[in-house]
C-alpha atoms as a PDB file:
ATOM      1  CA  UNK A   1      19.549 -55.841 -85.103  1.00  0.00           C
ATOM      2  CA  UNK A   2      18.051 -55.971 -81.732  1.00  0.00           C
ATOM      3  CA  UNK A   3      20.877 -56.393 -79.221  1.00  0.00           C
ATOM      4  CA  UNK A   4      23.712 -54.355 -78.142  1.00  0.00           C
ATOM      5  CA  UNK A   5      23.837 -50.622 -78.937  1.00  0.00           C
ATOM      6  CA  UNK A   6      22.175 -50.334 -81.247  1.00  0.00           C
ATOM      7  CA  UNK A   7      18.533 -50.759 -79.823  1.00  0.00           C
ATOM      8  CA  UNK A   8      19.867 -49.411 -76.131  1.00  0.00           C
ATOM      9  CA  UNK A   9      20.969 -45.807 -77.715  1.00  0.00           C
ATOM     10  CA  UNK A  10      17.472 -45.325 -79.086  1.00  0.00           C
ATOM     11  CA  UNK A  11      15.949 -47.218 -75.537  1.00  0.00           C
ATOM     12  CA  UNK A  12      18.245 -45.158 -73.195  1.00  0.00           C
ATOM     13  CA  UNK A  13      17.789 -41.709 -75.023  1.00  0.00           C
ATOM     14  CA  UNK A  14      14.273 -42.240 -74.728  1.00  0.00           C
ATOM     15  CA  UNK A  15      14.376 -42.729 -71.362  1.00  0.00           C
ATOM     16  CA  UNK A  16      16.034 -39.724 -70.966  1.00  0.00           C
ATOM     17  CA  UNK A  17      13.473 -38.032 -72.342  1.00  0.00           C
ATOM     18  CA  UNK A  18      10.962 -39.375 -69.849  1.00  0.00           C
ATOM     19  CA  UNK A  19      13.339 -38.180 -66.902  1.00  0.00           C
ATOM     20  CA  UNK A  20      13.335 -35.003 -68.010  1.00  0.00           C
ATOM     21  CA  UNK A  21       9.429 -34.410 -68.160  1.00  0.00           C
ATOM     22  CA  UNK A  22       9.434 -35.668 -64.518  1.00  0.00           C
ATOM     23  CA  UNK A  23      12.040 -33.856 -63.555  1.00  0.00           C
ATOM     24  CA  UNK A  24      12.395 -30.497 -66.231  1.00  0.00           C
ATOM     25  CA  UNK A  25      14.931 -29.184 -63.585  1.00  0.00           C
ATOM     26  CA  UNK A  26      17.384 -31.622 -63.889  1.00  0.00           C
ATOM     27  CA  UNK A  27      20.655 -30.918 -65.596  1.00  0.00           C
ATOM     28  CA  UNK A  28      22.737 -33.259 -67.858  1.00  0.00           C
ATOM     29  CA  UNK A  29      24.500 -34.798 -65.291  1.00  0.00           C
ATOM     30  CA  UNK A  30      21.893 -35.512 -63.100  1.00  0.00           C
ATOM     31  CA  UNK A  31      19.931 -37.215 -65.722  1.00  0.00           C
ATOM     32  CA  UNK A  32      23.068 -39.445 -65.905  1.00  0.00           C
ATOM     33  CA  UNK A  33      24.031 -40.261 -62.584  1.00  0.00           C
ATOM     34  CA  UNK A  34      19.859 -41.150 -62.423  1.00  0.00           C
ATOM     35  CA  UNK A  35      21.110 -44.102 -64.739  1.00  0.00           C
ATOM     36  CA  UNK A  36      23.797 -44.722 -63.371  1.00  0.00           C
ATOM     37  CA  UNK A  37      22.937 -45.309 -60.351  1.00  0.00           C
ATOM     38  CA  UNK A  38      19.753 -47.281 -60.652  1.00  0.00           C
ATOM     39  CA  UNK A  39      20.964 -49.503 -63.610  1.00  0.00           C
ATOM     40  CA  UNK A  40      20.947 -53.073 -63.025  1.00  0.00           C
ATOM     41  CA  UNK A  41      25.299 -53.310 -62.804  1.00  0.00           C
ATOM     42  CA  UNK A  42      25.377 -50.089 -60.473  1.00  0.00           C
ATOM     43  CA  UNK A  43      27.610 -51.290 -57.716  1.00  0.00           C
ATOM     44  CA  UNK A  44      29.831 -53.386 -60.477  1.00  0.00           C
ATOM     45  CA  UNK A  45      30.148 -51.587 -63.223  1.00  0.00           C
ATOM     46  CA  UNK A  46      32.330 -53.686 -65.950  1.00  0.00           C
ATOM     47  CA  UNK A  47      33.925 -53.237 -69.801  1.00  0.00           C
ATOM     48  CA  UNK A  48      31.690 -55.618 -70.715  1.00  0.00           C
ATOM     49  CA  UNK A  49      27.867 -53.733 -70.017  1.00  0.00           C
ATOM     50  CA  UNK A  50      28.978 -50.909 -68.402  1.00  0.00           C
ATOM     51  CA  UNK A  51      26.422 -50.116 -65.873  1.00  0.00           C
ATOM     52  CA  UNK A  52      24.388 -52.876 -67.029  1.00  0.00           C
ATOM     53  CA  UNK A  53      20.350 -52.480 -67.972  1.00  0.00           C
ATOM     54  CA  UNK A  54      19.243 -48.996 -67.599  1.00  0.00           C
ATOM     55  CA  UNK A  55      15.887 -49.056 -65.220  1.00  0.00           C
ATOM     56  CA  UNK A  56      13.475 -46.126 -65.972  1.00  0.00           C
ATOM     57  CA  UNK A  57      10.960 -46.707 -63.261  1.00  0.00           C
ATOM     58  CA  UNK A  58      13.647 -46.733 -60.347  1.00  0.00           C
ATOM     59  CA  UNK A  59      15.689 -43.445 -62.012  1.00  0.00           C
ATOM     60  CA  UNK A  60      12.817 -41.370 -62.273  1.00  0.00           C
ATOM     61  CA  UNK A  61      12.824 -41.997 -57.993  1.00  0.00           C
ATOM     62  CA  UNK A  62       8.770 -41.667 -58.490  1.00  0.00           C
ATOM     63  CA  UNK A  63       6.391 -43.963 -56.617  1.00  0.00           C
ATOM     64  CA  UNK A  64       3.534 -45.958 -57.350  1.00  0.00           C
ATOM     65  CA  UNK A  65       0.778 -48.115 -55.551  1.00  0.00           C
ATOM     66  CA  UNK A  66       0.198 -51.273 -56.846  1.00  0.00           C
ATOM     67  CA  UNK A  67      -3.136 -53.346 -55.543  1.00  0.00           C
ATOM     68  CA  UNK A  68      -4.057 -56.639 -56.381  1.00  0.00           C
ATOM     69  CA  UNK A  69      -5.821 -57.806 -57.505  1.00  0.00           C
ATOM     70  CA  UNK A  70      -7.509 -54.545 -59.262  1.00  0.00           C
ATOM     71  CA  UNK A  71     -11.574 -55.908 -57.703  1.00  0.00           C
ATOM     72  CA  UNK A  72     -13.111 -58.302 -55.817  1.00  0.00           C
ATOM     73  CA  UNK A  73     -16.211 -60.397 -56.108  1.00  0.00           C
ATOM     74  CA  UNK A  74     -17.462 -62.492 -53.689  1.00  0.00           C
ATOM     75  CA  UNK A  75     -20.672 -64.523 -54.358  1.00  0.00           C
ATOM     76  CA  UNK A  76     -23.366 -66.285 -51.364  1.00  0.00           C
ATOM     77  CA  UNK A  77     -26.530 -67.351 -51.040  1.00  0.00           C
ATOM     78  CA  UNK A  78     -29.435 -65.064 -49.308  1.00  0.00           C
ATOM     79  CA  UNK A  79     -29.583 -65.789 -45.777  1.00  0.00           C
ATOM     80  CA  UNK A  80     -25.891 -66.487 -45.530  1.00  0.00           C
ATOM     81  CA  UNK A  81     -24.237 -65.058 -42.066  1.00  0.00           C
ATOM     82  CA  UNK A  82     -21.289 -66.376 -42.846  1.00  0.00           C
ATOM     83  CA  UNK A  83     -17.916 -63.711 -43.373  1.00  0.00           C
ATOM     84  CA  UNK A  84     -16.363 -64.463 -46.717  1.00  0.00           C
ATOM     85  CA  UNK A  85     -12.498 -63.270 -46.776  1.00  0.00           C
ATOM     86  CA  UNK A  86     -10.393 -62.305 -49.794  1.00  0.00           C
ATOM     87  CA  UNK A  87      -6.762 -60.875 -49.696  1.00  0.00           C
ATOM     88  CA  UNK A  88      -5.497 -57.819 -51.301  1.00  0.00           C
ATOM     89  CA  UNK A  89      -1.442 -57.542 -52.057  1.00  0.00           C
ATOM     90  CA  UNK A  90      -0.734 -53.810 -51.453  1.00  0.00           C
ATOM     91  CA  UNK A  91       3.144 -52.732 -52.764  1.00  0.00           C
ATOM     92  CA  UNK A  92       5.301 -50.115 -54.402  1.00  0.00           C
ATOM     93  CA  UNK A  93       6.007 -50.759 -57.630  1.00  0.00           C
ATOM     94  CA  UNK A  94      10.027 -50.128 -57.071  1.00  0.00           C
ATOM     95  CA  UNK A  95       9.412 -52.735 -53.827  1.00  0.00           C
ATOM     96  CA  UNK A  96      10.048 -49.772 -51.712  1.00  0.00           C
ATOM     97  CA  UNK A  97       8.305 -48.567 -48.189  1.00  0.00           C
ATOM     98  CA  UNK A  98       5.164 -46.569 -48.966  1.00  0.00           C
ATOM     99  CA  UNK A  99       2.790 -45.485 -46.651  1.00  0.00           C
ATOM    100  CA  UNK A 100      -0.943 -46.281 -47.366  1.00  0.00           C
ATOM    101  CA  UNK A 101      -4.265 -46.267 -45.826  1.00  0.00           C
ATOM    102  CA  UNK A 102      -7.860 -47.637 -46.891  1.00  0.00           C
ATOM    103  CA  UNK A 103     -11.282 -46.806 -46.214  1.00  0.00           C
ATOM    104  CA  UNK A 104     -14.968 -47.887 -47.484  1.00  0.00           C
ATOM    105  CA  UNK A 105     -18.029 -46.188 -46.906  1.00  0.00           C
ATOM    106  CA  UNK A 106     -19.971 -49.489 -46.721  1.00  0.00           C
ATOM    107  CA  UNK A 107     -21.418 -51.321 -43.619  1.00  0.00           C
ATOM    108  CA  UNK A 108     -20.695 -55.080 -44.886  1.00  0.00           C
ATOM    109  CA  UNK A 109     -17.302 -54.710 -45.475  1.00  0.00           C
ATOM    110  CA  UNK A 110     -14.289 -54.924 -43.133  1.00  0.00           C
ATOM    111  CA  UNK A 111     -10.831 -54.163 -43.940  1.00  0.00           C
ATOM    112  CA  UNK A 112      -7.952 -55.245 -41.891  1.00  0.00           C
ATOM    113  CA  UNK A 113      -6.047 -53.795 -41.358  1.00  0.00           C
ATOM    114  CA  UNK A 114      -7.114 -50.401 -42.937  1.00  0.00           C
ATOM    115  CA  UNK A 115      -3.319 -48.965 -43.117  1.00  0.00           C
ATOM    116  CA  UNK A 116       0.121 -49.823 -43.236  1.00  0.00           C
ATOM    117  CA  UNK A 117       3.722 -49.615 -45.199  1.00  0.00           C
ATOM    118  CA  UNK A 118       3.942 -51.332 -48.322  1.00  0.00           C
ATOM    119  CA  UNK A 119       4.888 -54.637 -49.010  1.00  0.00           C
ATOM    120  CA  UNK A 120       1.507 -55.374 -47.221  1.00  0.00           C
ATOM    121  CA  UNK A 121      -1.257 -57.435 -47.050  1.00  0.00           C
ATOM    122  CA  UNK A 122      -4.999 -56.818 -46.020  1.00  0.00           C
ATOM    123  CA  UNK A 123      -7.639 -58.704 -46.048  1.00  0.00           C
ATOM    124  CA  UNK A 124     -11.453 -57.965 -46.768  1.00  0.00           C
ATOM    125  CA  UNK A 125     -14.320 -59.807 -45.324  1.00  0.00           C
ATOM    126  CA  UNK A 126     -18.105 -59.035 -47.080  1.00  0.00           C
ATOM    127  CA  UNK A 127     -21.032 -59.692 -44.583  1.00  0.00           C
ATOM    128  CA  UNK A 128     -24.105 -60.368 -46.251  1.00  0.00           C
ATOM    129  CA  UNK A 129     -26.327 -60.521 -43.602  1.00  0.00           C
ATOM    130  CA  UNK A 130     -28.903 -57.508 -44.468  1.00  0.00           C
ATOM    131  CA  UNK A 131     -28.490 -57.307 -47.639  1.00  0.00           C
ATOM    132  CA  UNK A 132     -30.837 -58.166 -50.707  1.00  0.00           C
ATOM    133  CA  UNK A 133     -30.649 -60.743 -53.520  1.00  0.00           C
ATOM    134  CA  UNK A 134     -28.585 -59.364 -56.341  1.00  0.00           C
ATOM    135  CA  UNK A 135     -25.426 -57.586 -56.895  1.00  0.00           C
ATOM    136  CA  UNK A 136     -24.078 -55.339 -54.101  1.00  0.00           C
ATOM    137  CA  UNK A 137     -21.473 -53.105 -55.235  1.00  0.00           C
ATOM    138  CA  UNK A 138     -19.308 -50.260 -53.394  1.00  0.00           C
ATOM    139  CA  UNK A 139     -15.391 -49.734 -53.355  1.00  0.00           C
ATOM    140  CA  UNK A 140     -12.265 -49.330 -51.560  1.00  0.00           C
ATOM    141  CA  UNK A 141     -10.891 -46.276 -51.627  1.00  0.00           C
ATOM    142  CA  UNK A 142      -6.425 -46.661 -51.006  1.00  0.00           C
ATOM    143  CA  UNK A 143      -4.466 -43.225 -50.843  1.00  0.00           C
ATOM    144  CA  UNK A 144      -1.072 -42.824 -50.673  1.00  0.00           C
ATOM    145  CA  UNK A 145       1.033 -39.859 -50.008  1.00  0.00           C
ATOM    146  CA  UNK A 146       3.772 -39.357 -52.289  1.00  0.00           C
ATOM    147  CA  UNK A 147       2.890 -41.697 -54.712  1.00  0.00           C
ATOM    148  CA  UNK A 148       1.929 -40.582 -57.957  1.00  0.00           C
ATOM    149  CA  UNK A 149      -1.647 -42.421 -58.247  1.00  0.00           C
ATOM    150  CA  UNK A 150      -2.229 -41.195 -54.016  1.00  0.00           C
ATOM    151  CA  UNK A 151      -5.781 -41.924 -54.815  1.00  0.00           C
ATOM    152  CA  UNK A 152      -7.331 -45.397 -56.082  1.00  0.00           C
ATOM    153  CA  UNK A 153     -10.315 -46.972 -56.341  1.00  0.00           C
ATOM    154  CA  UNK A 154     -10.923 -50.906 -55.828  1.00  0.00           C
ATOM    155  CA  UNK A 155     -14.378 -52.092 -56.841  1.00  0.00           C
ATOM    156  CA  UNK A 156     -16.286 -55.007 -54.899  1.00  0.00           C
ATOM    157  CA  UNK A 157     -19.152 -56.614 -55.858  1.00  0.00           C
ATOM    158  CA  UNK A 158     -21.091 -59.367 -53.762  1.00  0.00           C
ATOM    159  CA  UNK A 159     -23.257 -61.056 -55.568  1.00  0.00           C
ATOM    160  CA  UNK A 160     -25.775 -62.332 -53.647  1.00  0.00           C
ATOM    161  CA  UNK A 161     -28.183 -65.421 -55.020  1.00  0.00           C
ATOM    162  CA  UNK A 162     -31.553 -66.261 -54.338  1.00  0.00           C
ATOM    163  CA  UNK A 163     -31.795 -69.088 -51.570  1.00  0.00           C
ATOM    164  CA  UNK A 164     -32.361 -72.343 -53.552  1.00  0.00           C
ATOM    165  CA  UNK A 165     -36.051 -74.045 -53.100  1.00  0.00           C
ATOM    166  CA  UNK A 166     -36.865 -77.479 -53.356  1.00  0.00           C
ATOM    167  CA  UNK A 167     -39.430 -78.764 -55.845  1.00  0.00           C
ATOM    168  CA  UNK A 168     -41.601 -81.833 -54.404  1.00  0.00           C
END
């Protein structure tokens, strides 16, 4: 059977489990009111579910960076001066405030803006002007104090083609 208590005993207990390795310090009753109070009925608890859907992610109180989408690739033609702009999403995975702040080591790309508090969005521009036929790749560095990926890498690749020649 796949409802009711018997697959949440097993589900909950394991998540228990998981609390404790992130948090070996906590007691019994911490571990509890961690579930309690991040479960999906935790302002209305009822006889019916209790305190509702237990939520792992928010009771374990840690935070995590979320970017998307995980690369970029832009594509032009030699020659092209033209800016070419793509959007990143930047959030928490609990939807919560988290600081963050971006950086690249490479000349033909722009980041705007290059910090901020999650939810956010940023957007990247690739210049191609300068650069050779082929692909150009570098990365996006995002970090992240207190979350517990602070450091993350987003590739992006510009692919730049050959300018087309007429036959005659």
């Amino acid at each position: 059977y796949s409802g009711g208590t018997s697959l949440s005993t097993p589900l909950v207990a394991g998540i228990c489990a998981l609390l404790l390795e992130v948090h070996p310090d906590w007691n019994p009753t911490e571990v509890r009111q961690a579930l309690w109070s991040t479960a999906s009925q935790a302002y209305h608890p009822d006889n019916s579910m209790g305190y509702g859907i237990a939520n792992a992610a928010k009771a374990s109180g840690l935070k995590y960076l979320v970017i998307s989408p995980e690369s970029l690739s832009f594509e032009a033609s030699l020659g092209d001066t033209q800016f070419i702009q793509k959007t990143l999403s930047i959030s928490d995975w609990q939807g919560e405030d988290l600081k963050w702040e971006a950086s690249t080591s490479s000349s033909w790309i722009t980041l705007l803006p290059n910090s901020g508090d999650t939810p956010d969005m940023m957007k990247v521009s690739v210049h191609p002007a300068g650069l050779k036929a082929g692909i150009n790749t570098d990365s996006i560095l995002f970090t992240s104090v207190g979350a517990i990926n602070s450091s993350q890498k987003v590739p992006v690749n510009l692919i730049l083609h050959p300018p087309t020649q007429v036959r005659v």
